[in-house]
Protein backbone atom coordinates (compact mmCIF):
# COMPACT_ATOMS: atom_id res chain seq x y z
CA UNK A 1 -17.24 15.28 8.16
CA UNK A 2 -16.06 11.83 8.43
CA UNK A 3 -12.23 11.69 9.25
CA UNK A 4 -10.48 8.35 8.28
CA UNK A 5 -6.73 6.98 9.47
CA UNK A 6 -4.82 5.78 6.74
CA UNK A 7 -1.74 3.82 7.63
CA UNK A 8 1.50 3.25 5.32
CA UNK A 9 2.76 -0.10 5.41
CA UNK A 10 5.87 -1.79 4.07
CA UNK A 11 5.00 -5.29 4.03
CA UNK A 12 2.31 -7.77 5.63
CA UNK A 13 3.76 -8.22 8.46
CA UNK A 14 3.12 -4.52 9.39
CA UNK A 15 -0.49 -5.24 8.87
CA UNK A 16 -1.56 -6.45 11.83
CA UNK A 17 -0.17 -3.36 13.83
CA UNK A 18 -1.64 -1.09 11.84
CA UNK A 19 -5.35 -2.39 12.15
CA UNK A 20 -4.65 -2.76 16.38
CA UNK A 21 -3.32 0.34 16.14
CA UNK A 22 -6.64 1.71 14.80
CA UNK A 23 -6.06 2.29 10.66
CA UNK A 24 -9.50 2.59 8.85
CA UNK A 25 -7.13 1.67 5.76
CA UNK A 26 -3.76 0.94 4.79
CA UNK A 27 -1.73 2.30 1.42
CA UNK A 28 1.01 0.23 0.32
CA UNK A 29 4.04 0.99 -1.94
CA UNK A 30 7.89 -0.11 -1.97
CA UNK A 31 10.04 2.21 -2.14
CA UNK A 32 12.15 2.87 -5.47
CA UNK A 33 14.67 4.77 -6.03
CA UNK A 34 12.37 8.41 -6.79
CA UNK A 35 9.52 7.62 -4.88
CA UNK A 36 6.76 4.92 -4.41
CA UNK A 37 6.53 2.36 -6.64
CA UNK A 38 4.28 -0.29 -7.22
CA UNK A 39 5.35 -3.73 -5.17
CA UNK A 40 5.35 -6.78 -7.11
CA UNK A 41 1.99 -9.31 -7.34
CA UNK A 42 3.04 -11.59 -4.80
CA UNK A 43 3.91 -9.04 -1.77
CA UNK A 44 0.78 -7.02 -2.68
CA UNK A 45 -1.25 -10.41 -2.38
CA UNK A 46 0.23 -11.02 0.95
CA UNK A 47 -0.84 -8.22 2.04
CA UNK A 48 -4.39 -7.94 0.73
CA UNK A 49 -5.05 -11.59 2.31
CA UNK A 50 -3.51 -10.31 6.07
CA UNK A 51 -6.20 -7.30 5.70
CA UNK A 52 -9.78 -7.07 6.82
CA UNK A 53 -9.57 -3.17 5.94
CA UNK A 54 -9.48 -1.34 2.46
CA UNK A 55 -5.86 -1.04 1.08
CA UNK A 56 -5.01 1.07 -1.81
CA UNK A 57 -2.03 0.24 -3.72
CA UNK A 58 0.53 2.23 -5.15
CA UNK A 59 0.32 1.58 -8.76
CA UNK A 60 3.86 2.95 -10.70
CA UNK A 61 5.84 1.29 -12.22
CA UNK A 62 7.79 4.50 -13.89
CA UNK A 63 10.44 6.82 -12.03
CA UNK A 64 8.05 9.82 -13.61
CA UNK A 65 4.57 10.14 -12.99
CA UNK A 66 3.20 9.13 -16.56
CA UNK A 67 2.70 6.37 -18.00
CA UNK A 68 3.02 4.22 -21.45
CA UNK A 69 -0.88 3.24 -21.53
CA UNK A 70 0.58 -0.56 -20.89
């Protein structure tokens, strides 16, 4: 079994500390007002272009769980 550390960041600059700190990879969201939600294309790109690890994205933009197919 292969364990991984996956690290919650809240911005780029959180990046850096996460990777020294030992992440294997990073899941990023912002927070809304019932839950996660997804953060908006330039933060996310900041953050993808400070990593060297995988990083998932939260991807909601809804306060429920579904979505409208757009």
């Amino acid at each position: 079994m292969t364990l991984l550390l996956e690290v919650a960041v809240a911005s780029a600059a959180d990046v850096a500390g996460a990777t020294e700190g030992g992440a294997d990879r990073l899941a990023y969201a912002v927070r809304g007002p019932s839950g996660p939600r997804s953060p908006d294309l330039a933060a996310a790109s900041a953050v993808l272009r400070e990593a060297e690890i995988p990083v998932r994205i939260v991807l909601r933009l809804r306060d429920d769980y579904t979505t409208t197919g757009g």
